[in-house]
N, C-alpha and C. Protein backbone atom coordinates (compact mmCIF):
# COMPACT_ATOMS: atom_id res chain seq x y z
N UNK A 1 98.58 130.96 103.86
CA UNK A 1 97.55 131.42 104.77
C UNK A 1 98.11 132.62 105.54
N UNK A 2 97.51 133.86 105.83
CA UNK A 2 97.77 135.10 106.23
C UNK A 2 97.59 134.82 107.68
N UNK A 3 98.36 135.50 108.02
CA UNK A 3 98.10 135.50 109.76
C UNK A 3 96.83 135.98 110.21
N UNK A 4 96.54 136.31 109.92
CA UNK A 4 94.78 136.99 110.47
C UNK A 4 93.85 135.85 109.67
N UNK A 5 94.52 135.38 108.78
CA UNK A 5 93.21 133.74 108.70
C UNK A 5 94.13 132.90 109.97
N UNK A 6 95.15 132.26 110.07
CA UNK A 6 95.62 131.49 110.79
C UNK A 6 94.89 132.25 112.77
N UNK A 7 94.75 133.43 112.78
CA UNK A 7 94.27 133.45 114.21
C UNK A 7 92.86 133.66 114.02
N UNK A 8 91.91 133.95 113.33
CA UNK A 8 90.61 133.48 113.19
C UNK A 8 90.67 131.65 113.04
N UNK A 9 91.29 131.33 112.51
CA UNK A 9 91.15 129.57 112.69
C UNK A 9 91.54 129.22 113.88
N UNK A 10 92.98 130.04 114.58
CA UNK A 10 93.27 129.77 116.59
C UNK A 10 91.91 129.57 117.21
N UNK A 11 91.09 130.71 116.80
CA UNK A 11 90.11 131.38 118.04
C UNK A 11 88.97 130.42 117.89
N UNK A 12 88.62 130.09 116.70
CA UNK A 12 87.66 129.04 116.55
C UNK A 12 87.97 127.86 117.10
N UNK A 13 89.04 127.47 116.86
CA UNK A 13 89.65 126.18 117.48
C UNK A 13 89.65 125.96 118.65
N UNK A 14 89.99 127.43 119.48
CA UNK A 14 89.52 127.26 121.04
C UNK A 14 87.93 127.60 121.30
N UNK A 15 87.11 128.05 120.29
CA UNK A 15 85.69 128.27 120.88
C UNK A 15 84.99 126.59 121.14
N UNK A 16 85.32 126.11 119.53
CA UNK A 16 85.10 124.67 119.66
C UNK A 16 85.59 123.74 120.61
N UNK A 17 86.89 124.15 121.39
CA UNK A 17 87.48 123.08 122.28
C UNK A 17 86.61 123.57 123.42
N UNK A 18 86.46 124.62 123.73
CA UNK A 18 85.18 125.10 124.82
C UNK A 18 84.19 124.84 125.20
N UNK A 19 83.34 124.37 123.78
CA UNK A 19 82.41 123.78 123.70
C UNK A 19 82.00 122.48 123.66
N UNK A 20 82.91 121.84 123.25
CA UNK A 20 83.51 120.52 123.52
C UNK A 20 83.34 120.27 124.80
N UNK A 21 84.02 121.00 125.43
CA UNK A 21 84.11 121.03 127.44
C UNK A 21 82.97 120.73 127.94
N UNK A 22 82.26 122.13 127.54
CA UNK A 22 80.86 122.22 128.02
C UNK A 22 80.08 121.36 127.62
N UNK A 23 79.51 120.65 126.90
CA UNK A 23 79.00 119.52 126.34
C UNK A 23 79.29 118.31 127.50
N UNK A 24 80.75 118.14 127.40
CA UNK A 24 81.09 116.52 128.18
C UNK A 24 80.37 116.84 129.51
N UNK A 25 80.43 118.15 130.44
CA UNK A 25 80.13 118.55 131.70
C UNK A 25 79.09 118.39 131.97
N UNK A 26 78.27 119.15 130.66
CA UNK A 26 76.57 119.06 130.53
C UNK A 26 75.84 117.24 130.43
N UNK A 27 77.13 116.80 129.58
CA UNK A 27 76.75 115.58 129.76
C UNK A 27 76.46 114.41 130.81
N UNK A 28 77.22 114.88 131.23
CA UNK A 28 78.33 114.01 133.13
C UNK A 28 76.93 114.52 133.91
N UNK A 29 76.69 115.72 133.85
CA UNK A 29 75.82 116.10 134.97
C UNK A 29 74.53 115.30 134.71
N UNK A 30 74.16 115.18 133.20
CA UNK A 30 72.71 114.74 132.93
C UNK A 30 72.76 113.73 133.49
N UNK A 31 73.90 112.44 133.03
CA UNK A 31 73.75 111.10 133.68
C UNK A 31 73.40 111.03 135.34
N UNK A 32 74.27 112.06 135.95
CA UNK A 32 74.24 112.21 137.22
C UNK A 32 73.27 112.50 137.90
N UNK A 33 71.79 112.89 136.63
CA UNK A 33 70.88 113.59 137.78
C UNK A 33 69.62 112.58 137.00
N UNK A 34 70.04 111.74 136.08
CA UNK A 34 68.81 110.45 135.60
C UNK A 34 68.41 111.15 134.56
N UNK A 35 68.41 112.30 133.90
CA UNK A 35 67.80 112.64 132.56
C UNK A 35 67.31 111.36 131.93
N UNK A 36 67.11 112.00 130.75
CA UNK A 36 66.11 111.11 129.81
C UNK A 36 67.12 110.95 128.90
N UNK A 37 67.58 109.80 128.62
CA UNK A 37 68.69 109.13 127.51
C UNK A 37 68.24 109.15 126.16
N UNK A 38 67.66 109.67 125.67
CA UNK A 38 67.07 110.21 124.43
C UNK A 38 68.09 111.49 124.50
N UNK A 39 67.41 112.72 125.44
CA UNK A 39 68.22 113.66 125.75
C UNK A 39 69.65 113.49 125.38
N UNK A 40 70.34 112.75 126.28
CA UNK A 40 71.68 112.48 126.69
C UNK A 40 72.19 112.11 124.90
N UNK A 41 71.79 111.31 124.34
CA UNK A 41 72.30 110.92 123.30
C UNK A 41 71.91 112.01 122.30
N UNK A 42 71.05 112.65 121.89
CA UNK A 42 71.12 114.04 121.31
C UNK A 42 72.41 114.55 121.81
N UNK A 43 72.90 114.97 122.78
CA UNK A 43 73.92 115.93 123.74
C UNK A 43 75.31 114.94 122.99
N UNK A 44 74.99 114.05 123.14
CA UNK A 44 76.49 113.28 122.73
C UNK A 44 76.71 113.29 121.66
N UNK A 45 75.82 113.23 120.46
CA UNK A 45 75.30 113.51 118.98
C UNK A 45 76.27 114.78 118.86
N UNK A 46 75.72 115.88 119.38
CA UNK A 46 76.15 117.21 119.07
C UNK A 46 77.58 117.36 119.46
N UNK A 47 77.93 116.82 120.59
CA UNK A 47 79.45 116.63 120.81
C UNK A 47 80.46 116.05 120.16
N UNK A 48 80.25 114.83 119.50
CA UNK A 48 80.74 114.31 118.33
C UNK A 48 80.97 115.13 117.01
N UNK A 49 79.55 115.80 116.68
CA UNK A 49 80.07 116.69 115.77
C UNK A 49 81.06 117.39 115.53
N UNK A 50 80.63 118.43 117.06
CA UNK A 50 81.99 119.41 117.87
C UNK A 50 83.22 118.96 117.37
N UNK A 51 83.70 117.35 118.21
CA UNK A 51 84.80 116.74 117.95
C UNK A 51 85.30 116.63 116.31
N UNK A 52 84.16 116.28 115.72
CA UNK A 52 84.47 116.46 114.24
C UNK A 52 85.43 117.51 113.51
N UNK A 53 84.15 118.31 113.96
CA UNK A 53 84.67 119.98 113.17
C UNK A 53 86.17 120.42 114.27
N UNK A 54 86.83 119.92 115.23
CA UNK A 54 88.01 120.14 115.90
C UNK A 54 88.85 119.67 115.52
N UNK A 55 88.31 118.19 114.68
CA UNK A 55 89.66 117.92 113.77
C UNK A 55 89.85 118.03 112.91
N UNK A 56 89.05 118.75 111.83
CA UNK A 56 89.27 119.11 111.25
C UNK A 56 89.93 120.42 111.01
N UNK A 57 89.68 121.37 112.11
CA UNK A 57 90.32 122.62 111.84
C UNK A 57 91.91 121.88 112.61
N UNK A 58 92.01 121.02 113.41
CA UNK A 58 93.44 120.18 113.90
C UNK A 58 94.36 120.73 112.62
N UNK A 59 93.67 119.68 111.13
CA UNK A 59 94.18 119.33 109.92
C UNK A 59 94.42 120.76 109.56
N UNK A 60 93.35 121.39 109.17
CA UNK A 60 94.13 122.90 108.78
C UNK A 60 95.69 123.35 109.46
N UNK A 61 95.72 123.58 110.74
CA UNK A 61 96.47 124.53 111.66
C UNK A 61 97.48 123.53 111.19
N UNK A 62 97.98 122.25 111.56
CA UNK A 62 98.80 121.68 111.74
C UNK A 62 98.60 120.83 110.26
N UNK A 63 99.68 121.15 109.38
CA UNK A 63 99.83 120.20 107.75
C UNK A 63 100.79 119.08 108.00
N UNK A 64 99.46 117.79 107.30
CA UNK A 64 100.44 116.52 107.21
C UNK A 64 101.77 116.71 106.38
N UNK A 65 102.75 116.03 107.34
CA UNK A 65 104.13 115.86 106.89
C UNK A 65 104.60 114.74 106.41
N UNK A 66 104.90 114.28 105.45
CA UNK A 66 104.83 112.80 104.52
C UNK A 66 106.75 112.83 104.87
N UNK A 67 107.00 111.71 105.53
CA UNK A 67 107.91 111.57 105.79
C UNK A 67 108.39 110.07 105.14
């Protein structure tokens, strides 16, 4: 992997951890203000994903080591 793929995969990795953020915050606040839990669980839906696709690029950046 070329260094200019390895820091396009950095930068994504932190857009997604960003968004990740923003999500839990967006989330915290909804509970906090009574939203509609339909809502809320869409929001958590999409955050999970987030989390998904974060570990997966995890697996890229960082290669299992079979020890």
């Amino acid at each position: 992997m070329s260094e200019q793929e390895q820091a396009e995969i950095r930068l994504e990795f932190a857009r997604l951890k960003q968004d990740h953020a923003d999500f839990d915050a967006a989330i915290n606040a909804m509970i906090a203000m009574g939203c509609d839990t339909l809502q809320i669980q869409r929001m958590k839906k999409k955050k999970l994903v987030l989390k998904d696709k974060i570990t997966q690029i995890e697996d890229r950046i960082i290669p299992d080591i079979i020890a």
